[in-house]
C-alpha atoms as a PDB file:
ATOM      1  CA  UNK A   1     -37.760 140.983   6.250  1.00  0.00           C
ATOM      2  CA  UNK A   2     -34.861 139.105   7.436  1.00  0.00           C
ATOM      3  CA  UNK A   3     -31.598 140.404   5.673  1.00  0.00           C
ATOM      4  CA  UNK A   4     -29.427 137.199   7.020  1.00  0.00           C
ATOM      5  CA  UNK A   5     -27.479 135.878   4.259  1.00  0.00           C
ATOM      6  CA  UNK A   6     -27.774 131.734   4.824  1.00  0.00           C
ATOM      7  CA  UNK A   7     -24.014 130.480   4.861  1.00  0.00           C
ATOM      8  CA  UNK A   8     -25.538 128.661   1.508  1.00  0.00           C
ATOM      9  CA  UNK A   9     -25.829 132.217  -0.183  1.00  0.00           C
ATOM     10  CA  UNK A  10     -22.361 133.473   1.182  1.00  0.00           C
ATOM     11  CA  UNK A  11     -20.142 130.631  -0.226  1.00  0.00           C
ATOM     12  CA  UNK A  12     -22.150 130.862  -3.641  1.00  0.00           C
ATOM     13  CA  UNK A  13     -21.408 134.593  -3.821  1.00  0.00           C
ATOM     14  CA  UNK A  14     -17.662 134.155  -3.019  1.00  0.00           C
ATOM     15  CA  UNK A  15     -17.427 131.223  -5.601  1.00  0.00           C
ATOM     16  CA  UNK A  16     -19.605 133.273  -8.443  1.00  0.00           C
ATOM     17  CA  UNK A  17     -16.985 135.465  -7.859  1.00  0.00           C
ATOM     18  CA  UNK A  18     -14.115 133.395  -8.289  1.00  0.00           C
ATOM     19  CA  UNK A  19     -12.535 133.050  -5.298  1.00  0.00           C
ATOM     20  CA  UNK A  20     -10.807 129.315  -5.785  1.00  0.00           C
ATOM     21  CA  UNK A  21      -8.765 128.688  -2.822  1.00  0.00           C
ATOM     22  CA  UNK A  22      -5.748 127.017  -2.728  1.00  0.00           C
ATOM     23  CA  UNK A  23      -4.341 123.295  -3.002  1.00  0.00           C
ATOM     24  CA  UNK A  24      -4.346 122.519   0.897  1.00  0.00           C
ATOM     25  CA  UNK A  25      -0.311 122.154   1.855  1.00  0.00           C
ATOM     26  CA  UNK A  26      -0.255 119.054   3.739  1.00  0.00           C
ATOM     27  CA  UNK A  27      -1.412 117.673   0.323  1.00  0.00           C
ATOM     28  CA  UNK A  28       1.550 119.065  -1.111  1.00  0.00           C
ATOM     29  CA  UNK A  29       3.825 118.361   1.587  1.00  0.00           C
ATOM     30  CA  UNK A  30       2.589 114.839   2.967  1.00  0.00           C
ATOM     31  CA  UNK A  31       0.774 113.159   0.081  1.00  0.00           C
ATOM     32  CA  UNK A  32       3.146 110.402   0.516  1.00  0.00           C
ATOM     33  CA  UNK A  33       1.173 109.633   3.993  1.00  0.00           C
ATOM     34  CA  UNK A  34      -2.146 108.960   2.624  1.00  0.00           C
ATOM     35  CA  UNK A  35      -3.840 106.186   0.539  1.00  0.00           C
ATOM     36  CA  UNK A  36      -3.453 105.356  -3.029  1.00  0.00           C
ATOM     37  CA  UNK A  37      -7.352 103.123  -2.587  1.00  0.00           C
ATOM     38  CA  UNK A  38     -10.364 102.980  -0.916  1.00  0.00           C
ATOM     39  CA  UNK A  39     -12.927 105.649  -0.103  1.00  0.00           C
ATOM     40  CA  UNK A  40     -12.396 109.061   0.719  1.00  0.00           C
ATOM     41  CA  UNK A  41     -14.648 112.221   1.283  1.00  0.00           C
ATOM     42  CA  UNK A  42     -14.102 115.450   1.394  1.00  0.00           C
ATOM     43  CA  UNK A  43     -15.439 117.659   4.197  1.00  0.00           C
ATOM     44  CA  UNK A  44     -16.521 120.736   3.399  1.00  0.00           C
ATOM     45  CA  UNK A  45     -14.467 120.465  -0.226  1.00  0.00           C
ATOM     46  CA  UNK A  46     -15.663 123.697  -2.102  1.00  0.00           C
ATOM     47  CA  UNK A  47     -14.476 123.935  -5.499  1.00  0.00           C
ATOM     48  CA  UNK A  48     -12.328 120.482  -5.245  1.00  0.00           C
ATOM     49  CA  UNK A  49      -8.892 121.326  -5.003  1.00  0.00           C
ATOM     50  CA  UNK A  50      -8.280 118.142  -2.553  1.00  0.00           C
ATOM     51  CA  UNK A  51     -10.709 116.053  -4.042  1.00  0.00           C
ATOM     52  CA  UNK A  52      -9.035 115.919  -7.190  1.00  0.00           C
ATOM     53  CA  UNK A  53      -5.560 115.604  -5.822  1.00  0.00           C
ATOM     54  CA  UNK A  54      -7.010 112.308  -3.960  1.00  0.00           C
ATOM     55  CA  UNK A  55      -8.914 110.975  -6.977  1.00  0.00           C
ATOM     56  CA  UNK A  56      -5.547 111.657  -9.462  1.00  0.00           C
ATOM     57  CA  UNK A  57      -4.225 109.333  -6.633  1.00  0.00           C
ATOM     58  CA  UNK A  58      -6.527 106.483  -6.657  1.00  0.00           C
ATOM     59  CA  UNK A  59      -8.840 107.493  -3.987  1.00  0.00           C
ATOM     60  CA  UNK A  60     -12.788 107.061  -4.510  1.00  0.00           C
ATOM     61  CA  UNK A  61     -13.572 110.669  -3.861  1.00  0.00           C
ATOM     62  CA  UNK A  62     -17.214 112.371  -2.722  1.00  0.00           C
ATOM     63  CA  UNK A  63     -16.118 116.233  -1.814  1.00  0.00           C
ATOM     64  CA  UNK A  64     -19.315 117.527   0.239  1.00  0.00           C
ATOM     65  CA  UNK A  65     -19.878 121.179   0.592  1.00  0.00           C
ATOM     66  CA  UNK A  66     -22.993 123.622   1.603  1.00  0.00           C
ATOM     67  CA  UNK A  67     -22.342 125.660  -1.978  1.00  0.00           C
ATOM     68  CA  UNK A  68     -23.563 124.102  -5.360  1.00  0.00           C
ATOM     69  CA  UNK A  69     -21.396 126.631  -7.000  1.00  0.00           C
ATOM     70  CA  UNK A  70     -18.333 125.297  -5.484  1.00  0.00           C
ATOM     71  CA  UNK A  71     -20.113 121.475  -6.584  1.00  0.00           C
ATOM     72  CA  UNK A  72     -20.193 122.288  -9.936  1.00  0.00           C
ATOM     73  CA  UNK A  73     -16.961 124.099  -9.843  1.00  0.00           C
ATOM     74  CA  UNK A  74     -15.302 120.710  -8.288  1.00  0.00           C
ATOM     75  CA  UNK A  75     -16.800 118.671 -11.107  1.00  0.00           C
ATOM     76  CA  UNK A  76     -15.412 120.415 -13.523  1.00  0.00           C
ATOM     77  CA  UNK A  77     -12.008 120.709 -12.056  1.00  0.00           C
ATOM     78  CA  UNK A  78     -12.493 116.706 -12.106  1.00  0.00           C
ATOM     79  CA  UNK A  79     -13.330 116.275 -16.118  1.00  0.00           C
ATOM     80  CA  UNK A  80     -10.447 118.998 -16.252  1.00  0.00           C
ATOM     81  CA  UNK A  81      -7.916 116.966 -14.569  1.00  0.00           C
ATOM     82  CA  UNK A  82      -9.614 113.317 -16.402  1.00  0.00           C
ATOM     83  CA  UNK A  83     -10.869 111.949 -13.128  1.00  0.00           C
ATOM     84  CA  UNK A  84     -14.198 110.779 -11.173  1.00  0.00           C
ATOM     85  CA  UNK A  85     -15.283 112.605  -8.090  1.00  0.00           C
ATOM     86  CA  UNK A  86     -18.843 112.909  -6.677  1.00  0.00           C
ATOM     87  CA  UNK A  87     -20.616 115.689  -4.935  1.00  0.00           C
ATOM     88  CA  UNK A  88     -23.209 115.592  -2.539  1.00  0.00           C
ATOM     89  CA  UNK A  89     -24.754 119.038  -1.347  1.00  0.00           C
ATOM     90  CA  UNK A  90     -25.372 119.421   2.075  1.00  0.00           C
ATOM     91  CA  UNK A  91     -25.311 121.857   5.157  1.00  0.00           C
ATOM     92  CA  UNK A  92     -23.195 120.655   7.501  1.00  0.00           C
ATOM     93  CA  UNK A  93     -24.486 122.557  10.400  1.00  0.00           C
ATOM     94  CA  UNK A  94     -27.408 120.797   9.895  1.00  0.00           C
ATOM     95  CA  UNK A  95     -27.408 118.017   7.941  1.00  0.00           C
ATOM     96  CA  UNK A  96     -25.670 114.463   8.809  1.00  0.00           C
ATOM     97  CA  UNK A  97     -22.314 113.729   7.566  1.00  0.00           C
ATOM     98  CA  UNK A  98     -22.339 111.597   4.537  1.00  0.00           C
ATOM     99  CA  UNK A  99     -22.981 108.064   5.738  1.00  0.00           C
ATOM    100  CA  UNK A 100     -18.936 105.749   5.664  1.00  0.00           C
ATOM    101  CA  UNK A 101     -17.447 104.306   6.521  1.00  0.00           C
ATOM    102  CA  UNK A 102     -14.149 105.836   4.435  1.00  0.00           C
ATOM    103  CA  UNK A 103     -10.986 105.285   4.238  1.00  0.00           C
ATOM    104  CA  UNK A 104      -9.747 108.917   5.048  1.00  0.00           C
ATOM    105  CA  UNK A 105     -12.260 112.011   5.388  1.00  0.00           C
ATOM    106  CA  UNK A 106     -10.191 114.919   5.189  1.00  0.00           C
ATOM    107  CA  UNK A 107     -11.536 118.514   6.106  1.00  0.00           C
ATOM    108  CA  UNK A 108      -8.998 121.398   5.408  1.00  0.00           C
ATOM    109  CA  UNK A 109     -10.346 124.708   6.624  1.00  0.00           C
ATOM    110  CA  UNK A 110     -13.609 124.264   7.781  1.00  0.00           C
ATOM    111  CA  UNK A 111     -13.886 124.199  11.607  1.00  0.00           C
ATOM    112  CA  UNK A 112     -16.934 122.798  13.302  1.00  0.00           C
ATOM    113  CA  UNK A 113     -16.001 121.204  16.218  1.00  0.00           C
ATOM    114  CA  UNK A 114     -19.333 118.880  16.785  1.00  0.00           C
ATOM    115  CA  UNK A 115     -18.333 117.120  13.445  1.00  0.00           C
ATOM    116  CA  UNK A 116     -14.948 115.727  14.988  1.00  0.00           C
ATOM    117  CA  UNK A 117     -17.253 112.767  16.526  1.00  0.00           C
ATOM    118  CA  UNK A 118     -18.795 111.687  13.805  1.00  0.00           C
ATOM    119  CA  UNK A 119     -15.908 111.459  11.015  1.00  0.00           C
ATOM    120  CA  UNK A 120     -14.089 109.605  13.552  1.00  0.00           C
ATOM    121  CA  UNK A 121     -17.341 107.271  13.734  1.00  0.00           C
ATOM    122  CA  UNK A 122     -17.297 107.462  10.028  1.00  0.00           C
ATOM    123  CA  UNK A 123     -14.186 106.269   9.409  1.00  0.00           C
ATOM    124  CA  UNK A 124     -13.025 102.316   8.247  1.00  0.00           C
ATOM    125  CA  UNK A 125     -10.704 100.105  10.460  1.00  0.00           C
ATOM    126  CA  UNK A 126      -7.577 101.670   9.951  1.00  0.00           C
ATOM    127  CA  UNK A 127      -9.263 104.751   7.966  1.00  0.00           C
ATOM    128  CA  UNK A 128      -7.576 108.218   8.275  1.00  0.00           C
ATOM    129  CA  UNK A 129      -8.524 111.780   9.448  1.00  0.00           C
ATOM    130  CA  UNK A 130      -6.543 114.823   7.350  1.00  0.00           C
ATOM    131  CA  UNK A 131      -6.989 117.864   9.315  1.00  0.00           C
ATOM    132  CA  UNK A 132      -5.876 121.406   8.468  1.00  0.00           C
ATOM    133  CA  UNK A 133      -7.408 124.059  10.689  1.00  0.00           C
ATOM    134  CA  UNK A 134      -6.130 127.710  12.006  1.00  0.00           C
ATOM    135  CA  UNK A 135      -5.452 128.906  15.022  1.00  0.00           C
ATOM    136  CA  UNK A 136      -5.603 131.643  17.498  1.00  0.00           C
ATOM    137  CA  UNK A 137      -2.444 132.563  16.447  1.00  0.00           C
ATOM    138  CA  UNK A 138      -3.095 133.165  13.493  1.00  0.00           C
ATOM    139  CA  UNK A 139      -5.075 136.892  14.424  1.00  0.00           C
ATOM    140  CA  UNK A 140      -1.331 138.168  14.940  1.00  0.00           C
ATOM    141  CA  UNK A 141      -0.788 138.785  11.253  1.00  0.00           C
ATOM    142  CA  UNK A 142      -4.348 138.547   9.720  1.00  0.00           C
ATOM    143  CA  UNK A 143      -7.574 140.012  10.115  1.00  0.00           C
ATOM    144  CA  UNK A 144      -9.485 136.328   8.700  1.00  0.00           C
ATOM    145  CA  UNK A 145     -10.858 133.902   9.307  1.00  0.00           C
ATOM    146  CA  UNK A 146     -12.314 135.620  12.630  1.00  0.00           C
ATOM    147  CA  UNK A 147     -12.129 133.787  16.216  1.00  0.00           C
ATOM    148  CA  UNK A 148     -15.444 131.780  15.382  1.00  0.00           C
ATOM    149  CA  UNK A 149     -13.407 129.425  12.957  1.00  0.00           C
ATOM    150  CA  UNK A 150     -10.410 129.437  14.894  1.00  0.00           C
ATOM    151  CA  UNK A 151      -8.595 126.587  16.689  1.00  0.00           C
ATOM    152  CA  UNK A 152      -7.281 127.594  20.351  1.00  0.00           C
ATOM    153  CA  UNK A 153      -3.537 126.963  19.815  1.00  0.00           C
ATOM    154  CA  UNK A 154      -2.813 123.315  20.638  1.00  0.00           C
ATOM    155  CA  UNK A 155      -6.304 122.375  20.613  1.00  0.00           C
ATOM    156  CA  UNK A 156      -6.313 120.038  17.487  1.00  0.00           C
ATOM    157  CA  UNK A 157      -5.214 116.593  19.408  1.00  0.00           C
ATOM    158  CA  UNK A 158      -7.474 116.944  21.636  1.00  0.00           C
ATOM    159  CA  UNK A 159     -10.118 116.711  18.949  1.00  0.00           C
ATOM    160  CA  UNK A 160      -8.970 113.559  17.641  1.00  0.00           C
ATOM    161  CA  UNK A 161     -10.454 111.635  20.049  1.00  0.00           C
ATOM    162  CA  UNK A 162      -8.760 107.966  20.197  1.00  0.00           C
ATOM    163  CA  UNK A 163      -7.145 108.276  17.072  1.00  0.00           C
ATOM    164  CA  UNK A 164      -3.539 107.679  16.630  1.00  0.00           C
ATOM    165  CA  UNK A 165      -1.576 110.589  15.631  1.00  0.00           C
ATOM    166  CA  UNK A 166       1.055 109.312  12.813  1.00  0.00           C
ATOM    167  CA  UNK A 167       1.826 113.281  11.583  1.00  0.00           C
ATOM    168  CA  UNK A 168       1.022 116.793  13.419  1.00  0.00           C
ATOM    169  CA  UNK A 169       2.101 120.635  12.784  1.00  0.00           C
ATOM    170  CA  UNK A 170       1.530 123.287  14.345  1.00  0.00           C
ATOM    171  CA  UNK A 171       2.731 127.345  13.419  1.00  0.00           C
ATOM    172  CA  UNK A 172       3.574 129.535  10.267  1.00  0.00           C
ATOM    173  CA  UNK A 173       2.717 128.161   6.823  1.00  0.00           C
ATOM    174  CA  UNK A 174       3.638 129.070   3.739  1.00  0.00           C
ATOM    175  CA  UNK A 175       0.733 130.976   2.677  1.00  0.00           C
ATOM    176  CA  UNK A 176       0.931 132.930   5.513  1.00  0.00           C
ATOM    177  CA  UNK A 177      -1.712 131.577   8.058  1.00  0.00           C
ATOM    178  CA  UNK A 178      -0.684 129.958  11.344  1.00  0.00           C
ATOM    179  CA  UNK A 179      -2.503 126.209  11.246  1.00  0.00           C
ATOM    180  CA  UNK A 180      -2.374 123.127  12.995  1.00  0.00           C
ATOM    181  CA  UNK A 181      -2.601 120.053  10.844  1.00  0.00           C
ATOM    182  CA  UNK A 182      -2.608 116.296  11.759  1.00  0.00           C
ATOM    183  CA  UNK A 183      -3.272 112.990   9.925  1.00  0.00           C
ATOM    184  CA  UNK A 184      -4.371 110.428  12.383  1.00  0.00           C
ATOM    185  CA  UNK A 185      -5.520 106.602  12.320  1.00  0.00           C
ATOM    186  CA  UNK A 186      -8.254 104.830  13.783  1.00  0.00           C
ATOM    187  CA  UNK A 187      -6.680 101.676  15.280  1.00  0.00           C
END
């Protein structure tokens, strides 16, 4: 019998149990730097937080996640807050990322570095990449997310490919976790 919970089954179970998340900070911070149109999606969304931000702003959102409970969870957040997202469901480790190209594709907390390729392929002339992502460091003062979903520190720019970098961070946020965050631009 295998006893492997799928990562499908995992992130349902945390959801069913309420766990929410948080509003990602550079949203809260930096929302000045992204667009007010066009298309965005959401990698790896979960319950929606980001996706709704974006849509309250005028984005065209579609938040993508493995966990339908964190699908439904976003769409409600959406008629909550009077605006239009969609979801798709879809394993990531698996599964192609939904086809662009967007406008920005942000991915807060979700680390898989194969994926950096094709959301920069994804992405519109001029389209931008939100990243949020913690690091190494971060073990100093917390036991999670464990060294699988972990960014070495200074790592992130070198993920961005050709991208130009208009806004990076690196260190101790305010919830506690040690991140590196960029928005870059495909020129």
């Amino acid at each position: 019998m295998n006893t492997e919970v799928s990562d499908r089954e995992r992130w349902n179970g945390r959801y069913a149990d309420g766990e929410e998340g948080g509003t990602p900070l550079m949203l809260g911070r930096n929302l000045h730097l992204f667009p007010r149109s066009g298309l965005a999606l959401d990698v790896a969304g979960g319950p929606g937080q980001a996706a709704v931000i974006l849509a309250a702003r005028g984005l065209d959102v579609t938040v993508c996640d493995v966990s339908d409970v964190a699908l439904r969870m976003a769409a409600e957040r959406a008629e909550r807050s009077k605006v239009s997202i969609t979801t798709i469901e879809t394993d990531l480790t698996s599964d192609p990322l939904p086809n662009g190209p967007w406008d920005l594709i942000t991915c807060f907390n979700y680390l898989d570095r194969k994926l950096f390729p094709a959301m920069i392929e994804q992405l519109a002339p001029h389209g931008q990449l939100a990243v949020t992502l913690v690091t190494r460091s971060n073990l100093e003062r917390n036991e999670h997310p464990t060294e699988r979903f972990l960014l070495d520190d200074g790592e992130l720019p070198s993920l961005l490919g050709d991208l130009a970098i208009e806004y990076y961070d690196e260190g101790w946020k305010l919830d506690g976790r040690h991140c590196a965050e960029a928005l870059a631009r495909r020129v």
